[in-house]
N, C-alpha and C. Protein backbone atom coordinates (compact mmCIF):
# COMPACT_ATOMS: atom_id res chain seq x y z
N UNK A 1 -69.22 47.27 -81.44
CA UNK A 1 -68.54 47.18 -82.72
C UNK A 1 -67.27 48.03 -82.64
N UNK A 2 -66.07 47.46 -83.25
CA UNK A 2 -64.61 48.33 -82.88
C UNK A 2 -65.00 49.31 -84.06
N UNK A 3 -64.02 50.12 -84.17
CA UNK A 3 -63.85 50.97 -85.15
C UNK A 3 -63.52 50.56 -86.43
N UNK A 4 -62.63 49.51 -86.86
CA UNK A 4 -62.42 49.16 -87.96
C UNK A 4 -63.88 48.61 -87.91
N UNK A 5 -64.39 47.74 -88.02
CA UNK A 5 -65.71 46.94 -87.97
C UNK A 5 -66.02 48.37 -89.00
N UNK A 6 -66.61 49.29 -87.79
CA UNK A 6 -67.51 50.32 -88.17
C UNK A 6 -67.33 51.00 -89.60
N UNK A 7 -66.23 51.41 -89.60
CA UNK A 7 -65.30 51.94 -90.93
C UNK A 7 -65.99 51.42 -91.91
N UNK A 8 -65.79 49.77 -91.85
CA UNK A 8 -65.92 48.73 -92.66
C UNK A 8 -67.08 49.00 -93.51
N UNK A 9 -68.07 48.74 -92.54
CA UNK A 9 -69.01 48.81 -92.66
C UNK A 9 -69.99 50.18 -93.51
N UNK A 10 -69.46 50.83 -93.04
CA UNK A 10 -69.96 52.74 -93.09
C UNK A 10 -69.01 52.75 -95.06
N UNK A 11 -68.28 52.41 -95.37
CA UNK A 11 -67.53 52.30 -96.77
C UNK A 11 -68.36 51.68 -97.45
N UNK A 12 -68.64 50.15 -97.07
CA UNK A 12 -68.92 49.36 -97.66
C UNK A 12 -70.59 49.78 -98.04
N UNK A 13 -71.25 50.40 -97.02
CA UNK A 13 -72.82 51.05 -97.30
C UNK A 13 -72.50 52.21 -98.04
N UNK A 14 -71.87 53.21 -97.99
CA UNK A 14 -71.63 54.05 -98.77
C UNK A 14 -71.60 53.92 -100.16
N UNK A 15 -71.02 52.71 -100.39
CA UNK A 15 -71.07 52.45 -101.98
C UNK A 15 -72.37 52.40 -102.90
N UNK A 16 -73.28 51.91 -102.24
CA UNK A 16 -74.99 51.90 -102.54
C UNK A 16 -75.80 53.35 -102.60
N UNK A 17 -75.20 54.52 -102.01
CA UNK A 17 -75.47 55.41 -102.32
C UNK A 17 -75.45 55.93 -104.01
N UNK A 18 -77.17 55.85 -103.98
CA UNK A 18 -77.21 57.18 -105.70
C UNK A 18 -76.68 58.07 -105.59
N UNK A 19 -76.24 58.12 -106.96
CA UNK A 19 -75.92 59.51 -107.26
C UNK A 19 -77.06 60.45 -107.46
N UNK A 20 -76.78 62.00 -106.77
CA UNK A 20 -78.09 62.34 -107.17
C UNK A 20 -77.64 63.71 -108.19
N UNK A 21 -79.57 63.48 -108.57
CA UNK A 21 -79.28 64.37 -109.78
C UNK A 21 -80.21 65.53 -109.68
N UNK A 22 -81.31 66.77 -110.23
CA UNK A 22 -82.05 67.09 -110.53
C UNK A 22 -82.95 67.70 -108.92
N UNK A 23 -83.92 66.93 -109.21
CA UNK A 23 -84.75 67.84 -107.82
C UNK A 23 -83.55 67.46 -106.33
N UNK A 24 -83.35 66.36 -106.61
CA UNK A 24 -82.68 65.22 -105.57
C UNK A 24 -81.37 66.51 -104.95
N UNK A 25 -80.75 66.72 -106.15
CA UNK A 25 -79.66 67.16 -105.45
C UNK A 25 -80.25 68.63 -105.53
N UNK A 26 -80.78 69.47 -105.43
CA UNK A 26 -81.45 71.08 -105.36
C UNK A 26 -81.85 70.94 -104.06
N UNK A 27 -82.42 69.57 -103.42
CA UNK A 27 -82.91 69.46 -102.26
C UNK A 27 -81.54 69.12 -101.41
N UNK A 28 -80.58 68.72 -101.60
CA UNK A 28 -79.35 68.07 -100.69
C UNK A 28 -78.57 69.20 -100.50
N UNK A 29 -78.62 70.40 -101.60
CA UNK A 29 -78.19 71.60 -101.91
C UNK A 29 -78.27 72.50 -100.83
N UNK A 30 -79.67 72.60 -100.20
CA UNK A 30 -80.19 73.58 -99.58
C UNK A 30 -80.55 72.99 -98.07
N UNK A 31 -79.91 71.58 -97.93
CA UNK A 31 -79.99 70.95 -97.05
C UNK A 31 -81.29 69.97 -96.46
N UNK A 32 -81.76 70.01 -97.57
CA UNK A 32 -82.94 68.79 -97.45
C UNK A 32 -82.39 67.95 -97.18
N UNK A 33 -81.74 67.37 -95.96
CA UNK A 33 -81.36 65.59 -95.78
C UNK A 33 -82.56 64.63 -95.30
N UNK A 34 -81.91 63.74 -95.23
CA UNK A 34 -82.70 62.05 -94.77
C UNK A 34 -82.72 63.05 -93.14
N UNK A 35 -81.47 62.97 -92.67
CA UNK A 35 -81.45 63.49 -90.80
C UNK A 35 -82.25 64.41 -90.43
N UNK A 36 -83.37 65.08 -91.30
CA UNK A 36 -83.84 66.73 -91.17
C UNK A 36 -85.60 65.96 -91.49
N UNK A 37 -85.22 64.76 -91.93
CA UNK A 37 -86.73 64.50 -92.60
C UNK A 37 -87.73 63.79 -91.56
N UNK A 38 -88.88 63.98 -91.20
CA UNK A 38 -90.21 63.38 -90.36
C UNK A 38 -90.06 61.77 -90.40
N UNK A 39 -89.46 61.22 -91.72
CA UNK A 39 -89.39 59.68 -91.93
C UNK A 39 -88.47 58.93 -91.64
N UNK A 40 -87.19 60.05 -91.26
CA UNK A 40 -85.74 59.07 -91.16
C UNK A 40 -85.84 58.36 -89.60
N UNK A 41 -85.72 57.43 -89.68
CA UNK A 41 -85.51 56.85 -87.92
C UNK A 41 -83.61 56.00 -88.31
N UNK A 42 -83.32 56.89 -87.45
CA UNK A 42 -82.09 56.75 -87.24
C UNK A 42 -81.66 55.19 -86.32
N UNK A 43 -80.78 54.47 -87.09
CA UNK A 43 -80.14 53.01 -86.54
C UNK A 43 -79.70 53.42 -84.80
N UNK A 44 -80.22 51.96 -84.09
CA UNK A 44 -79.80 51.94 -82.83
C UNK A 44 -77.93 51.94 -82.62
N UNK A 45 -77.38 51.86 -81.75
CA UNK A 45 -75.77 51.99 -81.88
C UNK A 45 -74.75 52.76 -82.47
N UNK A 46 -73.73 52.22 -82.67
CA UNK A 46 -72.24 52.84 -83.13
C UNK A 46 -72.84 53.62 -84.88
N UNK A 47 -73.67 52.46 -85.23
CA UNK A 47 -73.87 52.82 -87.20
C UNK A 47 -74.91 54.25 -87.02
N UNK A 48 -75.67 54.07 -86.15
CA UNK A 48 -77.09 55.36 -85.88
C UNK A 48 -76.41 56.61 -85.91
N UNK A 49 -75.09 56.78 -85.65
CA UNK A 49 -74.51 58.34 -86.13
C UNK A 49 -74.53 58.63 -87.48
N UNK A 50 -74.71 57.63 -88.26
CA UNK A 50 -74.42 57.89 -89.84
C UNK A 50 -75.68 57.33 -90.62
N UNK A 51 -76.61 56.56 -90.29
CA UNK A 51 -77.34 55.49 -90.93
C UNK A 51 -78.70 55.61 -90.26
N UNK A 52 -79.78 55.65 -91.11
CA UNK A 52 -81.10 54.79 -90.98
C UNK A 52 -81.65 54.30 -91.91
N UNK A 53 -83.30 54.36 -91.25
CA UNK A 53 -84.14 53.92 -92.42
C UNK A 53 -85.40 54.99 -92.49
N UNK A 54 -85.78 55.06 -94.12
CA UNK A 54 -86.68 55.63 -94.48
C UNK A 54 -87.52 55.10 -94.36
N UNK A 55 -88.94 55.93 -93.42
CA UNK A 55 -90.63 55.34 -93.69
C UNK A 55 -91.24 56.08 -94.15
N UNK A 56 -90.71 56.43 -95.17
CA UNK A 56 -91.89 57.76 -96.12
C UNK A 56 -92.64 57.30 -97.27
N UNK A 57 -93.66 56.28 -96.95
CA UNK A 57 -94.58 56.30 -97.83
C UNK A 57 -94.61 56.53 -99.20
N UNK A 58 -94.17 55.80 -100.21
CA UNK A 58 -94.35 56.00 -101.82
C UNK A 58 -93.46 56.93 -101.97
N UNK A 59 -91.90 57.21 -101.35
CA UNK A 59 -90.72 57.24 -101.35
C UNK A 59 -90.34 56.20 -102.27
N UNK A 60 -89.33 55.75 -103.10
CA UNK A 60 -88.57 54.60 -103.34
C UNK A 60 -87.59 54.19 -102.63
N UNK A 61 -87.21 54.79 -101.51
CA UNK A 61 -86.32 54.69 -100.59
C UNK A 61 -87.17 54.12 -99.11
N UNK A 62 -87.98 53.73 -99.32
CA UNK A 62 -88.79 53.43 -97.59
C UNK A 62 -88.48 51.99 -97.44
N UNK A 63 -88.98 52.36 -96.52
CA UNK A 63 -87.89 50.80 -95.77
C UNK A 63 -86.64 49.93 -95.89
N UNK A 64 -85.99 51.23 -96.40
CA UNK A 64 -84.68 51.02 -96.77
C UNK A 64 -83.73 51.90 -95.98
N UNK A 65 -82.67 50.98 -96.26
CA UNK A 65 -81.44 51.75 -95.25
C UNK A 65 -80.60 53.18 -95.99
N UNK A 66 -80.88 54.31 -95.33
CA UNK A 66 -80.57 55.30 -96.28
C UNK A 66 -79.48 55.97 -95.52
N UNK A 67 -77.88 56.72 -95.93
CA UNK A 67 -77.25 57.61 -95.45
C UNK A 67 -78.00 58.99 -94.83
N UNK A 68 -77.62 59.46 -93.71
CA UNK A 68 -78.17 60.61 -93.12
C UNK A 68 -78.57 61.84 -94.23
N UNK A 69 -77.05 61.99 -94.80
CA UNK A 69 -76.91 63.37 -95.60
C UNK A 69 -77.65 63.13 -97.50
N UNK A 70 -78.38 61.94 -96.85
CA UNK A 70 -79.10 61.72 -98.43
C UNK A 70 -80.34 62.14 -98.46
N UNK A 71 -81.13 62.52 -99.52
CA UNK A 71 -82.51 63.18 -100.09
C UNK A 71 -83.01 61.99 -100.66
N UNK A 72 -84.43 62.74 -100.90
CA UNK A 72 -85.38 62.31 -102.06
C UNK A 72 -86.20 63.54 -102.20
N UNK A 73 -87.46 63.27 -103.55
CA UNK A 73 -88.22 64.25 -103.97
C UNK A 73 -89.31 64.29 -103.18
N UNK A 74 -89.44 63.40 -101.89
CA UNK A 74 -90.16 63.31 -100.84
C UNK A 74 -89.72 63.72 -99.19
N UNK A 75 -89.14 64.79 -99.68
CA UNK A 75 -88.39 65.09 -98.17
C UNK A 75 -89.20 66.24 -97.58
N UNK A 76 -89.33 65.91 -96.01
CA UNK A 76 -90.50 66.82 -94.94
C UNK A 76 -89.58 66.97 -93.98
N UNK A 77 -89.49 67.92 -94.14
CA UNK A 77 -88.74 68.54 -92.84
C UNK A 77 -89.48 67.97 -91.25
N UNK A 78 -88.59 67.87 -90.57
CA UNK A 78 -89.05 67.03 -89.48
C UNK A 78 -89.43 68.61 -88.47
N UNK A 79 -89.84 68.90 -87.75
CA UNK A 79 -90.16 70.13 -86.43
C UNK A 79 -88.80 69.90 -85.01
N UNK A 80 -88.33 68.91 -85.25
CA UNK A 80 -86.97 68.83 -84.61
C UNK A 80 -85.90 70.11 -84.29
């Protein structure tokens, strides 16, 4: 994928990002991310620097494509 592609792409997903509010952002605060969490499996390729997906179980975000630097009220620190 070229770089514009990627850009493209990485903008255009960005926009689907919640806003967060309350526990969400106290946790993004202190650095609770998606990239830090046991559930994030990070995208194969060029997008996997910025992008995966959540498998955290009764998350509202699981099996969904989530930004790295994003939370939930279900975030586990990974032993990484």
């Amino acid at each position: 994928m070229d770089r514009r592609t990627k850009s493209r792409v990485h903008n255009r997903w960005a926009k689907r990002i919640p806003e967060l509010h309350g526990k969400e952002l106290k946790l993004y605060l202190i650095g609770a991310q998606c990239l830090h969490c046991v559930s994030y499996i990070p995208l194969e390729g060029d997008l996997g620097a910025d992008w995966g997906v959540c498998t955290r179980q009764h998350s509202e975000f699981d099996g969904q494509l989530v930004f790295e630097h994003h939370t939930c009220k279900l975030h586990k620190y990974s032993e990484k």
